[in-house]
C-alpha atoms as a PDB file:
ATOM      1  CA  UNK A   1     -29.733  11.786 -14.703  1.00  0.00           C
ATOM      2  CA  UNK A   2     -28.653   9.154 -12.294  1.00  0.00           C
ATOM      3  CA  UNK A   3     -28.624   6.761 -15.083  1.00  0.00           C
ATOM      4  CA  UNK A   4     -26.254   8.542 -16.894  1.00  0.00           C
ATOM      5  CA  UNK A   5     -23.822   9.317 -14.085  1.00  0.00           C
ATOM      6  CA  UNK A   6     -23.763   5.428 -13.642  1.00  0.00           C
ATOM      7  CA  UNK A   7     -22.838   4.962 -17.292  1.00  0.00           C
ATOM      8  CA  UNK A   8     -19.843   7.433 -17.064  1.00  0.00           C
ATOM      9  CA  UNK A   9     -18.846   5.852 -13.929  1.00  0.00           C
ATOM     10  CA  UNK A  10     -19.060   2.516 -15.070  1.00  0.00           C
ATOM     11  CA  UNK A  11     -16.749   3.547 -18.024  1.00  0.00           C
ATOM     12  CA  UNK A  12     -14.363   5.509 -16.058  1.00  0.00           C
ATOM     13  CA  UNK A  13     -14.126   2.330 -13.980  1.00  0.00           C
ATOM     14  CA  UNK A  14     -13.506   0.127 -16.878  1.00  0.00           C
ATOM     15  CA  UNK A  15     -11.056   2.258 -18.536  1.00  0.00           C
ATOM     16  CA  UNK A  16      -9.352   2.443 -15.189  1.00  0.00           C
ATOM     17  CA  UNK A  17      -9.114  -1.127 -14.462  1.00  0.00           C
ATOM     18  CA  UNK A  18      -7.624  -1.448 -18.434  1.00  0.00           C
ATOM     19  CA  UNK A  19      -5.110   0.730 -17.881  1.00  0.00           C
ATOM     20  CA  UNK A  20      -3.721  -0.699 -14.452  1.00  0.00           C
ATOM     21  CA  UNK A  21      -3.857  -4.259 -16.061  1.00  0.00           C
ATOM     22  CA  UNK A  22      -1.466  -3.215 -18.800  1.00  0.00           C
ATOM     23  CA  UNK A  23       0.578  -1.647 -16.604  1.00  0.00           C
ATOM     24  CA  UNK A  24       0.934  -4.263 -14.417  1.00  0.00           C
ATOM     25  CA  UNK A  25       2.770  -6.375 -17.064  1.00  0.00           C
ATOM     26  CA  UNK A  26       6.286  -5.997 -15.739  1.00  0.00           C
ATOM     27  CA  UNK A  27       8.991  -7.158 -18.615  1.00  0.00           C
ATOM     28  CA  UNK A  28      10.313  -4.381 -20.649  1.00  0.00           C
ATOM     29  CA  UNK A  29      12.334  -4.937 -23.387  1.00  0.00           C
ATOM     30  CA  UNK A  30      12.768  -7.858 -25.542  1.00  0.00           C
ATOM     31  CA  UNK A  31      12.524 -11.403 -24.434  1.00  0.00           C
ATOM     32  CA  UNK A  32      15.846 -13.475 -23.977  1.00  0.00           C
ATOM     33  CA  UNK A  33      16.488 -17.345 -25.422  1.00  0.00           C
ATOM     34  CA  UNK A  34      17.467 -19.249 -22.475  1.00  0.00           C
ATOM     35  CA  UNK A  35      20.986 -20.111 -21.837  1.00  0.00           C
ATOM     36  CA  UNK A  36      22.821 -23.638 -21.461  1.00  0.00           C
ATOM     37  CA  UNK A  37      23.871 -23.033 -18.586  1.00  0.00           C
ATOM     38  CA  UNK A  38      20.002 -23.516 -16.769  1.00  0.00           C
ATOM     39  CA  UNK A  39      19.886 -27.047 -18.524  1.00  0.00           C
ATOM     40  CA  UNK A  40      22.955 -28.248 -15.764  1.00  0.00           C
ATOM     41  CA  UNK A  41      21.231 -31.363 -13.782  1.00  0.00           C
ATOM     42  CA  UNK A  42      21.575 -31.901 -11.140  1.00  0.00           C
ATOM     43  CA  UNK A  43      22.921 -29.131  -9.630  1.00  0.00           C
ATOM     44  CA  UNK A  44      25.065 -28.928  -6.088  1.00  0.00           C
ATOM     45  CA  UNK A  45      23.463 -26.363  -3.519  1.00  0.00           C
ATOM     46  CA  UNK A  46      26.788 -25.330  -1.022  1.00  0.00           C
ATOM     47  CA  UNK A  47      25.529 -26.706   2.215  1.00  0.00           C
ATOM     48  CA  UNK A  48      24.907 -24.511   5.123  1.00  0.00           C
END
């Protein structure tokens, strides 16, 4: 008995841990080229 309930919470675990690491992924949506514009070297910060 107990080493069943330690199987099933061993795979609950697991499944749980799968499903917050894909959900943790964060983009949505397709990914965009970068522009020209970030390729501007070097840049001017305004100064404070």
């Amino acid at each position: 008995m107990t080493n069943s309930l330690l199987k099933r919470g061993t795979i609950l675990t697991l499944a749980i841990m799968l499903g917050l690491s894909v959900a943790a992924c964060g983009k949505k949506g397709p990914l965009e080229p970068p522009t020209d514009a970030g390729q501007e070297y070097p840049r001017d910060y305004p100064s404070q």
